[in-house]
Protein backbone atom coordinates (compact mmCIF):
# COMPACT_ATOMS: atom_id res chain seq x y z
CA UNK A 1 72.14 126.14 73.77
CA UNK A 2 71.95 125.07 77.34
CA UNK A 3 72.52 127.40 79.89
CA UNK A 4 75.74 127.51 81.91
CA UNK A 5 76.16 126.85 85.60
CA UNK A 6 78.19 129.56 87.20
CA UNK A 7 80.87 126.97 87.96
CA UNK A 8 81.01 126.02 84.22
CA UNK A 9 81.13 129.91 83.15
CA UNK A 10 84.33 130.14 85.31
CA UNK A 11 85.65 127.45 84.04
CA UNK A 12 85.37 128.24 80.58
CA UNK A 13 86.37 132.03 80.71
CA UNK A 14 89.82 130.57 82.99
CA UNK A 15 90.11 128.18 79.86
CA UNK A 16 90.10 130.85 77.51
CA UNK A 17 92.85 132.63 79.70
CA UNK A 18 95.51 129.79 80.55
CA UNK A 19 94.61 126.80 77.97
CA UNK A 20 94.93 124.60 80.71
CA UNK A 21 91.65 122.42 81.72
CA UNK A 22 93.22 121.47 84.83
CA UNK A 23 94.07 125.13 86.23
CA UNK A 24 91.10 126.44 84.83
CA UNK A 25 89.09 123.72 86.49
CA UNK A 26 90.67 124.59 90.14
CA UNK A 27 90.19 127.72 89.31
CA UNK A 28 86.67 127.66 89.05
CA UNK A 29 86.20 126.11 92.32
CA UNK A 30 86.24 122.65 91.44
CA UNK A 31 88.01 119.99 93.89
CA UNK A 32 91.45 119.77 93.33
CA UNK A 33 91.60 115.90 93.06
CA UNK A 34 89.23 115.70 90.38
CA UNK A 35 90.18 119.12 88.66
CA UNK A 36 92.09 117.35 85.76
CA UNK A 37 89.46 114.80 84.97
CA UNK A 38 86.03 117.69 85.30
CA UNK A 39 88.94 119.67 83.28
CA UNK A 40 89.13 117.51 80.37
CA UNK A 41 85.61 116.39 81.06
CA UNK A 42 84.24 119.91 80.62
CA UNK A 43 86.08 120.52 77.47
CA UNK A 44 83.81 117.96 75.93
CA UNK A 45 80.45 119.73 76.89
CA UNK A 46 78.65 120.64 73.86
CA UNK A 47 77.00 123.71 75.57
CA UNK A 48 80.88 124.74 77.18
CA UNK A 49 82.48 124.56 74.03
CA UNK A 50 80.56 125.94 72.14
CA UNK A 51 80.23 129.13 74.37
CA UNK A 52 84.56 129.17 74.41
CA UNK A 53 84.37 129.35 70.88
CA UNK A 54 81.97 131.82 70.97
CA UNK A 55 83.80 133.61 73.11
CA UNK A 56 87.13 133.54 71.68
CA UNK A 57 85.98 134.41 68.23
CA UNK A 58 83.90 137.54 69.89
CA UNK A 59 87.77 138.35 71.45
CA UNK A 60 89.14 137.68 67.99
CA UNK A 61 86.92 139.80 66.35
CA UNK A 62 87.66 143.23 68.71
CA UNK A 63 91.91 142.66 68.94
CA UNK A 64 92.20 141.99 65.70
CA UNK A 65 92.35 144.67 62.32
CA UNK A 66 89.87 143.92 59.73
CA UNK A 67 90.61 145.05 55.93
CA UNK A 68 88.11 148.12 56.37
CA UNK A 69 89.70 149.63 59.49
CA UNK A 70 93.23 149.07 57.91
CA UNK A 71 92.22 150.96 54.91
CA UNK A 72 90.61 153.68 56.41
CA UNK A 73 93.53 154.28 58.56
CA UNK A 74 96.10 154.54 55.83
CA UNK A 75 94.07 156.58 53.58
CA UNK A 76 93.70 158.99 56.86
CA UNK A 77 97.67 158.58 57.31
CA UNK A 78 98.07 159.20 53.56
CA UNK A 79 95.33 163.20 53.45
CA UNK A 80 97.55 163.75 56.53
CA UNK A 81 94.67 163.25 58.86
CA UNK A 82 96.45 161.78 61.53
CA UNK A 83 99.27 162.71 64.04
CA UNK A 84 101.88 161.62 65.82
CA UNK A 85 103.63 162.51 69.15
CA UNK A 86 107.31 163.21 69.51
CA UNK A 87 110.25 164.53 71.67
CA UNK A 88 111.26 167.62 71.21
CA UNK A 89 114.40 168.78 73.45
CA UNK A 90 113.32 172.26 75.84
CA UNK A 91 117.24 172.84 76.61
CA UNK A 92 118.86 172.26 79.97
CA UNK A 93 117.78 167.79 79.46
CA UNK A 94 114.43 168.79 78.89
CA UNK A 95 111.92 167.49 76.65
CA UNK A 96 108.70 168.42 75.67
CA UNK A 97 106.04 166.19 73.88
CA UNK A 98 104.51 167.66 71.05
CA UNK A 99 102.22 166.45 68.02
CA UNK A 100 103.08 166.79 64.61
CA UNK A 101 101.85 166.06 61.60
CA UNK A 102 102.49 163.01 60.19
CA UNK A 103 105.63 163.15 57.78
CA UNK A 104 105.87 163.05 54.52
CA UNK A 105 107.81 159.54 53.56
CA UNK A 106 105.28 158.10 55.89
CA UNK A 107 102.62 159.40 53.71
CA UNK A 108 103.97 158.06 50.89
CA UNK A 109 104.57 154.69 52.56
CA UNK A 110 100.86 154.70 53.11
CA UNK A 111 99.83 156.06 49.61
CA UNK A 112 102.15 152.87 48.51
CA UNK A 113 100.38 150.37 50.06
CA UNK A 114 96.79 151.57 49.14
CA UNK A 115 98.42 151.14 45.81
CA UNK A 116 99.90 147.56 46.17
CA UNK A 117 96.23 146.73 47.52
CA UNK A 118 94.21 148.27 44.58
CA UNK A 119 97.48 146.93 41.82
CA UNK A 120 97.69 150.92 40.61
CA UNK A 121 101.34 150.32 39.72
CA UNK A 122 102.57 146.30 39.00
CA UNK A 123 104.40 145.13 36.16
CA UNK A 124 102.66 141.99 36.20
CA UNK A 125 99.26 141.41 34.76
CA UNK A 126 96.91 138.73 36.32
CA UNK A 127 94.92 136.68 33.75
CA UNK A 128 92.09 134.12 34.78
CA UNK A 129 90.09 131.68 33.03
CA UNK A 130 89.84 128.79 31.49
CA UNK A 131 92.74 128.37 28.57
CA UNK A 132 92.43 125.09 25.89
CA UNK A 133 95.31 123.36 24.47
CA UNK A 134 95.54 121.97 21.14
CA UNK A 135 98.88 119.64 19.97
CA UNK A 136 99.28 119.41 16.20
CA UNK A 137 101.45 116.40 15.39
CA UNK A 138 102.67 117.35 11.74
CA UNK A 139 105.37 114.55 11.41
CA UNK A 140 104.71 110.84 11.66
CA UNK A 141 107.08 108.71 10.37
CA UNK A 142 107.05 107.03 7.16
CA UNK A 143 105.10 103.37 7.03
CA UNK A 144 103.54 104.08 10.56
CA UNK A 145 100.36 106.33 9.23
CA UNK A 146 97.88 103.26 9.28
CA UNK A 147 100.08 101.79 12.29
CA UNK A 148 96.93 101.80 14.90
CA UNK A 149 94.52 99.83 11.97
């Protein structure tokens, strides 16, 4: 991959903050009578796009949850491993903020949904595979056995 000019870097990290060439191009320091067109121009830079889409997958990848962290956190919520802050009135209109253990229903909640994800408790059963079908044709009428000869 060819390397960036410092212009193009700005551009590309405004891009990936508004979603708008044009801005991002002015932005970047580019003129603003020809922002739009080095905008749209940009955008069709192998080296620029493919360094957005690195860089919005490497964004993706830290904001959001993957299925690991999500299960370690509600098996932590579920042992009780985890607290929570809340209010708790002093007298006189004041309030104090305290930790507490995480309650009971909501360690239940999370001990549910472990459950849905592993299918401890369903009703339904899943089958896969391949399944044949065979059609037995028992009655043909009468005088139309040797119909196809």
């Amino acid at each position: 991959m060819a390397k960036l000019t410092v212009k193009q870097q700005r551009f590309a990290d405004e891009y990936i903050i508004s979603g708008n060439a044009t801005e991002a191009a002015k932005k970047a320091g580019y003129s603003k009578k020809t922002a739009r067109f080095i905008g749209n121009e940009n955008l069709t830079k192998p080296n620029i796009k493919t360094y957005i889409d690195d860089r919005l997958k490497e964004l993706e990848d830290k904001q959001i949850a993957k299925q690991d962290e999500i299960m370690k956190y509600l098996t932590s919520i579920m042992r009780g491993e985890q607290q929570e802050q809340v209010l708790r009135g002093m007298g006189e209109g004041f309030q104090e903020i305290d930790d507490m253990d995480v309650s009971a229903k909501d360690r239940i909640k999370a001990a549910e949904l472990l459950g849905k994800r592993y299918a401890l408790w369903t009703d339904k059963t899943e089958l896969s595979g391949a399944v044949g079908m065979v059609q037995i044709i028992d009655d043909i009428p009468e005088g139309e056995e040797n119909a196809g000869d």
